[in-house]
PDB file of N, CA and C in Angstrom:
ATOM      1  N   UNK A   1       0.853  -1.158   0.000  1.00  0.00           N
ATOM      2  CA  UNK A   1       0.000   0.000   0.000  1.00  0.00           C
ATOM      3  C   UNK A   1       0.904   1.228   0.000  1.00  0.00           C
ATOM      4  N   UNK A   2       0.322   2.314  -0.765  1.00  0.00           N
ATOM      5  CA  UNK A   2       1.835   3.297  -1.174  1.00  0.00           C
ATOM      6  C   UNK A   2       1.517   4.363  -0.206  1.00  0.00           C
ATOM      7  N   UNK A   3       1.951   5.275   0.516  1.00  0.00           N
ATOM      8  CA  UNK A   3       1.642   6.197   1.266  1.00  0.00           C
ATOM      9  C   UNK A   3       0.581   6.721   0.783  1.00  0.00           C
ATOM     10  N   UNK A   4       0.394   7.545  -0.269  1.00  0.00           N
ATOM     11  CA  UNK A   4      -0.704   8.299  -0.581  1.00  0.00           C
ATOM     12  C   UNK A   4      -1.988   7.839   0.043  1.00  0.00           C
ATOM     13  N   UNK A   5      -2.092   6.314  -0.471  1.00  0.00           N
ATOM     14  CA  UNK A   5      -3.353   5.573   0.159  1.00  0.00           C
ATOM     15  C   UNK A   5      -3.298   5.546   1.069  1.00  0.00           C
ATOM     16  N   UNK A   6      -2.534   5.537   2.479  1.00  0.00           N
ATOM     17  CA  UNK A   6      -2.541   5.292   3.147  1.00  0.00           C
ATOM     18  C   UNK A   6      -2.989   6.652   4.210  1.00  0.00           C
ATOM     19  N   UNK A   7      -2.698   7.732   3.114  1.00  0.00           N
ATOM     20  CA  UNK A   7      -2.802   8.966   4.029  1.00  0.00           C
ATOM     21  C   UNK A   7      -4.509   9.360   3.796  1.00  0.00           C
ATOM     22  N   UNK A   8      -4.927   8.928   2.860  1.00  0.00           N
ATOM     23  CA  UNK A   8      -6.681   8.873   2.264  1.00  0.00           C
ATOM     24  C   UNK A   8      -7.101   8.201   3.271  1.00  0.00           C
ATOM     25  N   UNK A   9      -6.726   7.067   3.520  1.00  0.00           N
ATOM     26  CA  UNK A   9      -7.565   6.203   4.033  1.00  0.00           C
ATOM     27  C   UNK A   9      -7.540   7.027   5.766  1.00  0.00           C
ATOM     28  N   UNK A  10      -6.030   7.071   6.311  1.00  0.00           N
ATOM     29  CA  UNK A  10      -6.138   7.724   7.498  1.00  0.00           C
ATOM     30  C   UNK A  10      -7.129   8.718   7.867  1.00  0.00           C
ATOM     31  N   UNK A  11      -6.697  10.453   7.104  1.00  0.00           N
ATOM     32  CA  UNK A  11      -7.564  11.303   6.864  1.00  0.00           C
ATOM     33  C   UNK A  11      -9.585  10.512   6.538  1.00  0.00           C
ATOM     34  N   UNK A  12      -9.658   9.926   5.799  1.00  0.00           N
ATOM     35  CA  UNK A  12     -11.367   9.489   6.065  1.00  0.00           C
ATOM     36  C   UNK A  12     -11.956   9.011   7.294  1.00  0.00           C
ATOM     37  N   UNK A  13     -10.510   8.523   8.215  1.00  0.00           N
ATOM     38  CA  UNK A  13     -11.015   7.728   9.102  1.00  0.00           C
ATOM     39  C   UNK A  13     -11.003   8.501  10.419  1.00  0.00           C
ATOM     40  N   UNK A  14     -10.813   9.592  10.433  1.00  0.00           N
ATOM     41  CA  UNK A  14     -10.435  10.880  11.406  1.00  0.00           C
ATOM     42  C   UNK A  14     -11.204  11.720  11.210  1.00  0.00           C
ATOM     43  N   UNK A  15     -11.399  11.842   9.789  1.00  0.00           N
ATOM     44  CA  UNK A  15     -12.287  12.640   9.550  1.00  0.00           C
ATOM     45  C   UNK A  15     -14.159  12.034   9.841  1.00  0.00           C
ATOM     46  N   UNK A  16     -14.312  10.757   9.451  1.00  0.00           N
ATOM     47  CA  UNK A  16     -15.592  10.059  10.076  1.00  0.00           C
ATOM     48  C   UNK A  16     -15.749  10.022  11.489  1.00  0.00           C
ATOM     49  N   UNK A  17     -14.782   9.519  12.018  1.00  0.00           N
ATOM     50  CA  UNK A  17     -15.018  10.008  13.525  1.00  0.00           C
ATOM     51  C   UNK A  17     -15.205  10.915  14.479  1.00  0.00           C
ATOM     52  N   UNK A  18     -14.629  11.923  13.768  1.00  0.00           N
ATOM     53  CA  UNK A  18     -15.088  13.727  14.114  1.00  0.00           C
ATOM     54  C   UNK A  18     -16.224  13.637  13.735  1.00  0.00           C
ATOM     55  N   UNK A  19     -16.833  13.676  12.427  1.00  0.00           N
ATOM     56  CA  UNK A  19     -18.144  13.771  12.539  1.00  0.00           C
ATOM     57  C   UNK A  19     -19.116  13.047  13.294  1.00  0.00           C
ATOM     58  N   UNK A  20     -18.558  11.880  13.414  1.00  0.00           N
ATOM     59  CA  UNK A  20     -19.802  10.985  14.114  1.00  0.00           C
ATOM     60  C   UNK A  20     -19.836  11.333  15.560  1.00  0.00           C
ATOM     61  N   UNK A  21     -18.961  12.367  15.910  1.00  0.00           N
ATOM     62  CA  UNK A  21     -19.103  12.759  17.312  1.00  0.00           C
ATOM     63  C   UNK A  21     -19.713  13.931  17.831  1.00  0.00           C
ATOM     64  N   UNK A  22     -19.679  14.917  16.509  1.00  0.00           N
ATOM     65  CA  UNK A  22     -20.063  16.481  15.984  1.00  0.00           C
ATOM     66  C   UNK A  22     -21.396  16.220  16.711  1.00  0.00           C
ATOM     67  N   UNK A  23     -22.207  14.706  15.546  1.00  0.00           N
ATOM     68  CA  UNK A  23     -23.691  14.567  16.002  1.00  0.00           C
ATOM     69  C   UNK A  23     -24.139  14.627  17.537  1.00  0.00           C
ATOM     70  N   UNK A  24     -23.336  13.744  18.684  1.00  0.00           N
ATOM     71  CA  UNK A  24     -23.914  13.479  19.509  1.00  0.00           C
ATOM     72  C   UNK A  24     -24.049  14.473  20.470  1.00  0.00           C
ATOM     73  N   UNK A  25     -23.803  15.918  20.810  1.00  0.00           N
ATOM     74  CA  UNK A  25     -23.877  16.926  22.090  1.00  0.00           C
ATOM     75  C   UNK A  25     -23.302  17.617  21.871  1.00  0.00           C
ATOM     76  N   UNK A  26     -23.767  19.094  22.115  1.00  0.00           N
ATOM     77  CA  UNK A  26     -22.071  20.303  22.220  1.00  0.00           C
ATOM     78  C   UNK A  26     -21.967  20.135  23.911  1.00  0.00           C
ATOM     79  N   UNK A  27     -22.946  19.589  24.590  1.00  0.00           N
ATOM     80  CA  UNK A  27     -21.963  19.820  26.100  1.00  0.00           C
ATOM     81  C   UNK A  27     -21.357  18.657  26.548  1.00  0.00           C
ATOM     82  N   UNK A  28     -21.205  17.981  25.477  1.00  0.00           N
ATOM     83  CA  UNK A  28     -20.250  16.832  25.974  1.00  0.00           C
ATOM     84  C   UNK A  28     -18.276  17.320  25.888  1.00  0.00           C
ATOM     85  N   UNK A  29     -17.780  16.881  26.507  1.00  0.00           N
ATOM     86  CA  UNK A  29     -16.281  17.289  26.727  1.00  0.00           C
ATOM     87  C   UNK A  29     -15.794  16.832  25.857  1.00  0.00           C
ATOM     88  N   UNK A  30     -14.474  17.247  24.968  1.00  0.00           N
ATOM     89  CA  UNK A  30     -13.413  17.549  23.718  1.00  0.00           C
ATOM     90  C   UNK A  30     -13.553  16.078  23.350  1.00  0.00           C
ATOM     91  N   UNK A  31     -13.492  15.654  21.897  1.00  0.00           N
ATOM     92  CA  UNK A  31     -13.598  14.398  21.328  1.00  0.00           C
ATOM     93  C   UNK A  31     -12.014  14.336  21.172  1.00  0.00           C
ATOM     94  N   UNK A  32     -11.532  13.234  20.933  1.00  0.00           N
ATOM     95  CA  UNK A  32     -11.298  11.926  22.329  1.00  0.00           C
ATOM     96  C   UNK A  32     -11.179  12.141  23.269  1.00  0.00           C
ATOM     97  N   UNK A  33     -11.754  11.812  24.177  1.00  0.00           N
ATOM     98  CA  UNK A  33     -11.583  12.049  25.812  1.00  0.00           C
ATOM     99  C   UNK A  33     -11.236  10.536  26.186  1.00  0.00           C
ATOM    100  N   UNK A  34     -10.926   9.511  25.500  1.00  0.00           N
ATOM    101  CA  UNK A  34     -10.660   8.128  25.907  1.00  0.00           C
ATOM    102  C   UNK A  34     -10.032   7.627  24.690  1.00  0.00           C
ATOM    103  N   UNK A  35     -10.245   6.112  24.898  1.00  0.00           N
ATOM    104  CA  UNK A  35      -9.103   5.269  23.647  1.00  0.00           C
ATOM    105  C   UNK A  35     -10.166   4.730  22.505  1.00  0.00           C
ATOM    106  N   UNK A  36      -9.685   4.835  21.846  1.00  0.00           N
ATOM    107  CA  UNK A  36     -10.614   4.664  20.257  1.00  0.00           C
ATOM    108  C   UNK A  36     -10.606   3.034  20.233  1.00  0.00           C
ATOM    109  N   UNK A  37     -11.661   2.778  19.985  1.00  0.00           N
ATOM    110  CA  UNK A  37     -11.402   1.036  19.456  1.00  0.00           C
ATOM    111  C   UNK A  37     -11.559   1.042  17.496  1.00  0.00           C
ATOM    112  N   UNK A  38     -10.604   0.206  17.018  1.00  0.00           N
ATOM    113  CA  UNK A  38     -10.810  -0.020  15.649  1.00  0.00           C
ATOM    114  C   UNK A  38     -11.172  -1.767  15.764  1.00  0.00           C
ATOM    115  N   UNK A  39     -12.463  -2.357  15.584  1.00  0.00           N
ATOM    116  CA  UNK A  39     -12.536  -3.436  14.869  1.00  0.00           C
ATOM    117  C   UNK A  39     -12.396  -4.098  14.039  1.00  0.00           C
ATOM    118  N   UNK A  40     -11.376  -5.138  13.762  1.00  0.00           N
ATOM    119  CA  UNK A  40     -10.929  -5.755  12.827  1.00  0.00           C
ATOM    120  C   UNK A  40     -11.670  -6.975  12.973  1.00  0.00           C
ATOM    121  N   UNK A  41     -13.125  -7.512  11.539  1.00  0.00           N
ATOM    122  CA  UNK A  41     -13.728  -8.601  12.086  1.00  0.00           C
ATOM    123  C   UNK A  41     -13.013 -10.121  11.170  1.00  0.00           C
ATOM    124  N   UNK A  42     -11.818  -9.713  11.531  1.00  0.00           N
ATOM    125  CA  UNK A  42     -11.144 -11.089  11.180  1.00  0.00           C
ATOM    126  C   UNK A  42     -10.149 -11.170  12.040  1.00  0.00           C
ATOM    127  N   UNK A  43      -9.407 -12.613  12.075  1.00  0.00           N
ATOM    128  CA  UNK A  43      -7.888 -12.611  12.608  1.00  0.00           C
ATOM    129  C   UNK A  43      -6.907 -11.752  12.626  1.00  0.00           C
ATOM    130  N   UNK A  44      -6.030 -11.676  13.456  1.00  0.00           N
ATOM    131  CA  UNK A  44      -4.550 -11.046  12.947  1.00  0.00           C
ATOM    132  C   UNK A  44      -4.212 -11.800  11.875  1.00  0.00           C
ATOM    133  N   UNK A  45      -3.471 -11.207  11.666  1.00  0.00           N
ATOM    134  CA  UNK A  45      -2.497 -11.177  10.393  1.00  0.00           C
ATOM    135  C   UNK A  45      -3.137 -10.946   8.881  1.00  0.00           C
ATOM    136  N   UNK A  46      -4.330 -10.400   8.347  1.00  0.00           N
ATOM    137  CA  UNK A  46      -4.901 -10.243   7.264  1.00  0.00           C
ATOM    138  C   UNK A  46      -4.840  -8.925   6.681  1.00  0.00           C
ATOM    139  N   UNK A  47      -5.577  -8.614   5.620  1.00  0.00           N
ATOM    140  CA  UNK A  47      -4.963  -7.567   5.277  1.00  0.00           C
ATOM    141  C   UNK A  47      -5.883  -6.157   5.996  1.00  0.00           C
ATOM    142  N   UNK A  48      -7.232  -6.465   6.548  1.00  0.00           N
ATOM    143  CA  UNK A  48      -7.446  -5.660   7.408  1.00  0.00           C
ATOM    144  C   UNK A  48      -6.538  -5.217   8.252  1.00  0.00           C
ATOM    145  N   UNK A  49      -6.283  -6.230   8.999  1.00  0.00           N
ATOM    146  CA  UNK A  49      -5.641  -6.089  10.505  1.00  0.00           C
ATOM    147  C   UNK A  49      -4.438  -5.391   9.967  1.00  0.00           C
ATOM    148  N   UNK A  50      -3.825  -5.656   9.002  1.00  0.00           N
ATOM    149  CA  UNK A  50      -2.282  -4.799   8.897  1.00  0.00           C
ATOM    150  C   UNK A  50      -2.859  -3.657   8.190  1.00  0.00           C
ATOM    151  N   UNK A  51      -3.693  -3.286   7.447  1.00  0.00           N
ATOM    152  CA  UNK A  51      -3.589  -1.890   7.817  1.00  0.00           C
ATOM    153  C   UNK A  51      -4.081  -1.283   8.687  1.00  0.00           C
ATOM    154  N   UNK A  52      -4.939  -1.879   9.691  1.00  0.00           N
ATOM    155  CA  UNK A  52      -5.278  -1.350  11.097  1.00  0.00           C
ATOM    156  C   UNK A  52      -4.282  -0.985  11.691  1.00  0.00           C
ATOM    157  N   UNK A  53      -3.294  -1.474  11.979  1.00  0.00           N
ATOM    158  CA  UNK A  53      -1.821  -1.221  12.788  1.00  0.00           C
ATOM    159  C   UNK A  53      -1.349  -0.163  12.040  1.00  0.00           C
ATOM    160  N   UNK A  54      -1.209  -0.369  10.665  1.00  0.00           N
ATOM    161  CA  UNK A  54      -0.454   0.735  10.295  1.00  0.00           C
ATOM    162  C   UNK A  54      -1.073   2.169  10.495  1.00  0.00           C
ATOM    163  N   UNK A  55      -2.302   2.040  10.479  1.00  0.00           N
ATOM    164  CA  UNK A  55      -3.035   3.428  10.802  1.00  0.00           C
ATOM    165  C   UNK A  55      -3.305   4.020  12.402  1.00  0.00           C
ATOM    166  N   UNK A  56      -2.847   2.818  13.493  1.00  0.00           N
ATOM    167  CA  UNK A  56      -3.028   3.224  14.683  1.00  0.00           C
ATOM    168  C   UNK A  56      -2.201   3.861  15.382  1.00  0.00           C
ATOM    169  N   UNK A  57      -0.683   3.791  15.271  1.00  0.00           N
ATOM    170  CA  UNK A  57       0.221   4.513  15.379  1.00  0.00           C
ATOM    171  C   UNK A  57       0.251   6.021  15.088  1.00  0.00           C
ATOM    172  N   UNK A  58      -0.090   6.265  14.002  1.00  0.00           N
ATOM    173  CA  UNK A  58      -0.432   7.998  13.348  1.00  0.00           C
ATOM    174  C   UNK A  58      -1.487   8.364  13.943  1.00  0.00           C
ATOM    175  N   UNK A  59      -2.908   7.602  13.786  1.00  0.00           N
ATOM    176  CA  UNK A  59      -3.961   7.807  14.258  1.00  0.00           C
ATOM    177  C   UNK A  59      -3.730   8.069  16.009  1.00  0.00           C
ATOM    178  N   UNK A  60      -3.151   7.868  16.853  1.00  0.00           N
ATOM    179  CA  UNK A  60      -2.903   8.095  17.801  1.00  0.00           C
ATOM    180  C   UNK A  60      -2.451   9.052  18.643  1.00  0.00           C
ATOM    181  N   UNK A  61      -1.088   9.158  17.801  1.00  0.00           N
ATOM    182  CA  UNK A  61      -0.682  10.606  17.900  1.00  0.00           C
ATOM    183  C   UNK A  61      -1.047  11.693  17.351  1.00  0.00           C
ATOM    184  N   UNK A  62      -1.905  11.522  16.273  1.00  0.00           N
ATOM    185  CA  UNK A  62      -2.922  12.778  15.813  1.00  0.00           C
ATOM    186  C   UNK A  62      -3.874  12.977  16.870  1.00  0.00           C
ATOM    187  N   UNK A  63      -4.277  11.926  17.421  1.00  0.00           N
ATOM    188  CA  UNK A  63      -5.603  12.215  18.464  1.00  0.00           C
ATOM    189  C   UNK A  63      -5.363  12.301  19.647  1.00  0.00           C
ATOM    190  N   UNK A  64      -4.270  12.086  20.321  1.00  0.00           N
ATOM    191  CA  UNK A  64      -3.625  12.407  21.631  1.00  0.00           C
ATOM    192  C   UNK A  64      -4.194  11.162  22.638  1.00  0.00           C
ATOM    193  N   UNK A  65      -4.748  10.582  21.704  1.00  0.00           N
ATOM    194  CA  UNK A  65      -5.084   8.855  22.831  1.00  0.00           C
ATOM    195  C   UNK A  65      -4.682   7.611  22.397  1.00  0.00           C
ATOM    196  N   UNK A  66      -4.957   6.647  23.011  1.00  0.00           N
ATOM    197  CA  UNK A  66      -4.370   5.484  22.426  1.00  0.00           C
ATOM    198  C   UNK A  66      -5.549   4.892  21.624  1.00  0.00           C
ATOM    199  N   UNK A  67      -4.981   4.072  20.693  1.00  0.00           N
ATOM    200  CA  UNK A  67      -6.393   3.216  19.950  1.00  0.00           C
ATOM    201  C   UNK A  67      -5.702   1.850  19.855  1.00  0.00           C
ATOM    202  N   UNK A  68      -6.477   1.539  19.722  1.00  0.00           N
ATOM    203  CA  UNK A  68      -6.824   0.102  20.316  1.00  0.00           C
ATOM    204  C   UNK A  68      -7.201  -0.895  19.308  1.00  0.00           C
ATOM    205  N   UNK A  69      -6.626  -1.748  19.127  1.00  0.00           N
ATOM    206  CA  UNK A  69      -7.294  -2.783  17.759  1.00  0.00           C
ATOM    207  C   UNK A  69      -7.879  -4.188  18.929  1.00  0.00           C
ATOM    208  N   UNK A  70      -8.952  -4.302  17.977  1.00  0.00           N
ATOM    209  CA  UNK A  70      -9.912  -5.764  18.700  1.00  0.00           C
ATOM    210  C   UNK A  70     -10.385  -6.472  17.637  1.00  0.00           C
ATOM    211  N   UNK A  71      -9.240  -7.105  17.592  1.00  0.00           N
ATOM    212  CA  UNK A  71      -9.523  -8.857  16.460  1.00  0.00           C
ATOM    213  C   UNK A  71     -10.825  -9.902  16.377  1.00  0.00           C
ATOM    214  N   UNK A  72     -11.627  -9.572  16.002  1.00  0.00           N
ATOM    215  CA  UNK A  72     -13.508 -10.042  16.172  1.00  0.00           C
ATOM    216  C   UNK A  72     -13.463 -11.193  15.242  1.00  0.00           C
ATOM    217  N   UNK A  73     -12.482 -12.299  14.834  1.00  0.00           N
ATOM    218  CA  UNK A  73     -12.452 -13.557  14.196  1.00  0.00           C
ATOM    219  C   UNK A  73     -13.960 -14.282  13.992  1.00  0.00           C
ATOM    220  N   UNK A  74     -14.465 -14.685  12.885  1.00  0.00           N
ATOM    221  CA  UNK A  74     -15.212 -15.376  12.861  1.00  0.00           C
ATOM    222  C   UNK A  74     -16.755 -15.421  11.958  1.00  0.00           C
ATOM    223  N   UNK A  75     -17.107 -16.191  11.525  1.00  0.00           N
ATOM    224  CA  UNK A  75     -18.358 -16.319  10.616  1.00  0.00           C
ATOM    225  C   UNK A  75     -17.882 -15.027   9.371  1.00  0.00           C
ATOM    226  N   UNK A  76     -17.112 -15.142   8.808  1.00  0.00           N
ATOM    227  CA  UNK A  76     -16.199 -14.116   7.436  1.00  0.00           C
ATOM    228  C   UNK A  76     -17.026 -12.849   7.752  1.00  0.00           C
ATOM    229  N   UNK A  77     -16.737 -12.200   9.137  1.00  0.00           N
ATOM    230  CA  UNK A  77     -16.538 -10.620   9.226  1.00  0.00           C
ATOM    231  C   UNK A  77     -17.683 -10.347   9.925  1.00  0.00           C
ATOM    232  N   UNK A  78     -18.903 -11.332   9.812  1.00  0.00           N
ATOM    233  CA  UNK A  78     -19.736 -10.786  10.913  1.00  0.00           C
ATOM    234  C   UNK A  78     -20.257 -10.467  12.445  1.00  0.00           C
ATOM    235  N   UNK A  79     -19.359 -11.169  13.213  1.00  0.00           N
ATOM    236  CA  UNK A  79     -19.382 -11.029  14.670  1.00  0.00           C
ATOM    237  C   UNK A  79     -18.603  -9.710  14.371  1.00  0.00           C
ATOM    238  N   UNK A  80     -17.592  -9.590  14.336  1.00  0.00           N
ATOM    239  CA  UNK A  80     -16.987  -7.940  14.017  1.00  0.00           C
ATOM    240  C   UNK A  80     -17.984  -7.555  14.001  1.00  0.00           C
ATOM    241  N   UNK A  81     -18.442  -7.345  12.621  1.00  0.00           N
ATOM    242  CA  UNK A  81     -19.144  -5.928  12.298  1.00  0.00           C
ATOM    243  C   UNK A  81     -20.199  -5.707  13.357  1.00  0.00           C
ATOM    244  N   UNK A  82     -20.987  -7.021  13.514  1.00  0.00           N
ATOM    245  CA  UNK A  82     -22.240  -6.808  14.169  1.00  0.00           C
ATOM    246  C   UNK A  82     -21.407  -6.138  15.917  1.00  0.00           C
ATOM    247  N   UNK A  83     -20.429  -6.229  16.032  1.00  0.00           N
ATOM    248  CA  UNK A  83     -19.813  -5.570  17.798  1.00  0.00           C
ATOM    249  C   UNK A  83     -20.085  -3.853  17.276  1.00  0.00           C
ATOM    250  N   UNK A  84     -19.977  -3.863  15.609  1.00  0.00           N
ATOM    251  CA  UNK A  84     -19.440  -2.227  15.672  1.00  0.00           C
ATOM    252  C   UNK A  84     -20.788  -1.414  15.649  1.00  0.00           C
ATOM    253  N   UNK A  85     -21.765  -2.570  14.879  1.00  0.00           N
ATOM    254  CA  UNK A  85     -23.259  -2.207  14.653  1.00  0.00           C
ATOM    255  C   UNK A  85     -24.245  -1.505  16.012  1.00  0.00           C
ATOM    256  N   UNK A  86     -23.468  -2.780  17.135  1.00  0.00           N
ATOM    257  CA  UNK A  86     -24.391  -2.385  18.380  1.00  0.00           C
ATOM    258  C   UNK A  86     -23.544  -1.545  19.237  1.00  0.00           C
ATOM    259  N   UNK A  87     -22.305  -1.326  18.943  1.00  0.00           N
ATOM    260  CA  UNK A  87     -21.715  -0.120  19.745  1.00  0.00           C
ATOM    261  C   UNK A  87     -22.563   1.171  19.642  1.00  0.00           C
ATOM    262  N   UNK A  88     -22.260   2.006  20.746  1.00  0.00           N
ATOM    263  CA  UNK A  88     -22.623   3.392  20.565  1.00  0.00           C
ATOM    264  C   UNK A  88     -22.072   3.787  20.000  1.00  0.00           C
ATOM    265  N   UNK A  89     -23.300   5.053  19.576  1.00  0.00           N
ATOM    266  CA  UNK A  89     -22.983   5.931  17.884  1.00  0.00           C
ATOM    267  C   UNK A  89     -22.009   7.127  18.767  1.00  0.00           C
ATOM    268  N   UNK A  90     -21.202   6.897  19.367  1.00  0.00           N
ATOM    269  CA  UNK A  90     -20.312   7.692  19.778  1.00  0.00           C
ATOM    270  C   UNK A  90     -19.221   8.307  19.353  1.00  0.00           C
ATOM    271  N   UNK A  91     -18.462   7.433  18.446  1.00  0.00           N
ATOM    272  CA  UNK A  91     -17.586   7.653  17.171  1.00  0.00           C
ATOM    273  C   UNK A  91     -16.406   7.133  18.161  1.00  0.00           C
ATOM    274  N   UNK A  92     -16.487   6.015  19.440  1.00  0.00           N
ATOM    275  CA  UNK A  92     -14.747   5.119  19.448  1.00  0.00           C
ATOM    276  C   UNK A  92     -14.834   4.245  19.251  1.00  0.00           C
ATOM    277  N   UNK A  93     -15.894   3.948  18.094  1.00  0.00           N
ATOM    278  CA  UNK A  93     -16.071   2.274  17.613  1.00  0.00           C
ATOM    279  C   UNK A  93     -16.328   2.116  16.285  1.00  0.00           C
ATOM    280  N   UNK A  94     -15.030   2.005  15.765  1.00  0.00           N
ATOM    281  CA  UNK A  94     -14.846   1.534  14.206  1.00  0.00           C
ATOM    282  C   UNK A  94     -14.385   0.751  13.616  1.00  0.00           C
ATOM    283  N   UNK A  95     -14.671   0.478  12.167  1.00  0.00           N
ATOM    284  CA  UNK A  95     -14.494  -0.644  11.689  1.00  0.00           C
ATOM    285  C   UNK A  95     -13.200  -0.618  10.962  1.00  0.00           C
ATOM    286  N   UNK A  96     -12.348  -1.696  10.531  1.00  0.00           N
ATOM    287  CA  UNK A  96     -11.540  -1.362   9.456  1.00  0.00           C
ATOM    288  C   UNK A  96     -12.014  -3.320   8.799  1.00  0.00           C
ATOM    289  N   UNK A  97     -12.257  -3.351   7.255  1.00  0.00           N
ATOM    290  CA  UNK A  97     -12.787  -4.559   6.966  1.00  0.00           C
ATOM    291  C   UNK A  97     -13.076  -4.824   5.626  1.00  0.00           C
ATOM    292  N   UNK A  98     -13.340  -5.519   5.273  1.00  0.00           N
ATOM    293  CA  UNK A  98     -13.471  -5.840   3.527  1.00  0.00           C
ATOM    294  C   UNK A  98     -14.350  -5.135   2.897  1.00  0.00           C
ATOM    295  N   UNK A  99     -14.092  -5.816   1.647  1.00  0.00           N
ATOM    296  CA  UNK A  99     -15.831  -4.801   1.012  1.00  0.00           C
ATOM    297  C   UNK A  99     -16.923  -5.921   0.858  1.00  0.00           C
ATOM    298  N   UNK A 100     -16.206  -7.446   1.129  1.00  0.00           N
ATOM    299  CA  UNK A 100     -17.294  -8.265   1.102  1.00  0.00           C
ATOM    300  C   UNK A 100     -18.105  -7.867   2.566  1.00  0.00           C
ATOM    301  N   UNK A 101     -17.631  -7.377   3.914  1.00  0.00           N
ATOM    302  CA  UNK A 101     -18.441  -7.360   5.278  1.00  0.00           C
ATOM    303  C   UNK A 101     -19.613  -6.222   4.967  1.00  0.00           C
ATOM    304  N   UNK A 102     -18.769  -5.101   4.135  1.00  0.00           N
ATOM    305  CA  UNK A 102     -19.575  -4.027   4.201  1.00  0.00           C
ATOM    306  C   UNK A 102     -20.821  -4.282   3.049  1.00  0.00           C
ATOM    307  N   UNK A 103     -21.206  -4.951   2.020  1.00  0.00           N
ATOM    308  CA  UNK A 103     -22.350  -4.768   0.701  1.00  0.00           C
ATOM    309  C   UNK A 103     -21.803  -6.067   0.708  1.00  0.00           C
ATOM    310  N   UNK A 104     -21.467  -7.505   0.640  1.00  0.00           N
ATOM    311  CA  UNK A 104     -22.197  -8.311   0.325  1.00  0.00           C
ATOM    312  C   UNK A 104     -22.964  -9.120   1.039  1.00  0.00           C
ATOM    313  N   UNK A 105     -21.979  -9.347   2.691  1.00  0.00           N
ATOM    314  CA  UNK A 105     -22.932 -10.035   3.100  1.00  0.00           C
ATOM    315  C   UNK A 105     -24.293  -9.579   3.470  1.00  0.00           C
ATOM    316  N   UNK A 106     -25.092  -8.432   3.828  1.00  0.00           N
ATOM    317  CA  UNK A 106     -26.101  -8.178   3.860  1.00  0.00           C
ATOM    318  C   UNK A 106     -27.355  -8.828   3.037  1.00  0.00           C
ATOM    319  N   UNK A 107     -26.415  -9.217   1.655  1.00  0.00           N
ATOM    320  CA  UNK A 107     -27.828  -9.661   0.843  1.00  0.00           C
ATOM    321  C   UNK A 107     -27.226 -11.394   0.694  1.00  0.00           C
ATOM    322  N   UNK A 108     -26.152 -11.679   0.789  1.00  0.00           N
ATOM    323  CA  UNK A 108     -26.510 -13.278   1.152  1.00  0.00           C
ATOM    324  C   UNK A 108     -26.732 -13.519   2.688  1.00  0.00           C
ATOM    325  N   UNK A 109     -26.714 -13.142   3.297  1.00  0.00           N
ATOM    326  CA  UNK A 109     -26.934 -13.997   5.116  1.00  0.00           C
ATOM    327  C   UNK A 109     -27.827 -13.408   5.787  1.00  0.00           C
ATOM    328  N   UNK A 110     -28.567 -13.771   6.577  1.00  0.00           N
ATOM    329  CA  UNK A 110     -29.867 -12.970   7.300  1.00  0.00           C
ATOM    330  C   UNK A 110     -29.019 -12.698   8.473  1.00  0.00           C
ATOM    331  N   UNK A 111     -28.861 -11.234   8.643  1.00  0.00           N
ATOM    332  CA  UNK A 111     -27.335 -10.951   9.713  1.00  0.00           C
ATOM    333  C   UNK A 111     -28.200 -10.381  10.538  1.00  0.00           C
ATOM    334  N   UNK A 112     -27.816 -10.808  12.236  1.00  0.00           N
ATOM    335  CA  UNK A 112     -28.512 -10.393  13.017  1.00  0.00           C
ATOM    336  C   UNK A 112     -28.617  -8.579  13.622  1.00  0.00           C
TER     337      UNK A 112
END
């Protein structure tokens, strides 16, 4: 993955989480006030998970907290996703994951 992409992908993912936090209160206190979780709904070592790492390091020190990767193995991406689905819409619970988790399985599997 060549930097450029890597700096797109960062920037979207900083930038989604600011917003998804914009939504919830102005009297809530400065976004991050804690540690970010990124869900990875597969094993280590895939190609999610390595660019999860590679983005948590930067992502970290841009945000002044730690983030956190949580390896959600199992049924090809859906226990993941479904952890990120029922998290709060708070914006420290995100995904990093295929494009089969995100548009296909929805229309083959009746996902809970």
């Amino acid at each position: 993955m060549n930097c450029a992409l890597q700096l797109l992908i960062f920037n979207g993912i900083t930038g989604l989480t600011l917003a998804a936090n914009a939504q919830t209160g102005a009297n809530e206190s400065a976004f991050p006030n804690r540690a970010l979780r990124i869900v990875v709904p597969f094993f280590p070592g895939g190609t999610p998970d390595i660019q999860a790492r590679l983005l948590t390091e930067r992502l970290s020190q841009r945000l002044g907290q730690p983030v956190v990767i949580d390896n959600r193995g199992g049924s090809n991406g859906v226990i993941g996703m479904e952890l990120v689905a029922r998290a709060p819409a708070d914006g420290f619970t995100i995904a990093c994951s295929t494009v089969g988790a995100w548009t296909v399985h929805p229309y083959l599997y009746k996902l809970p």
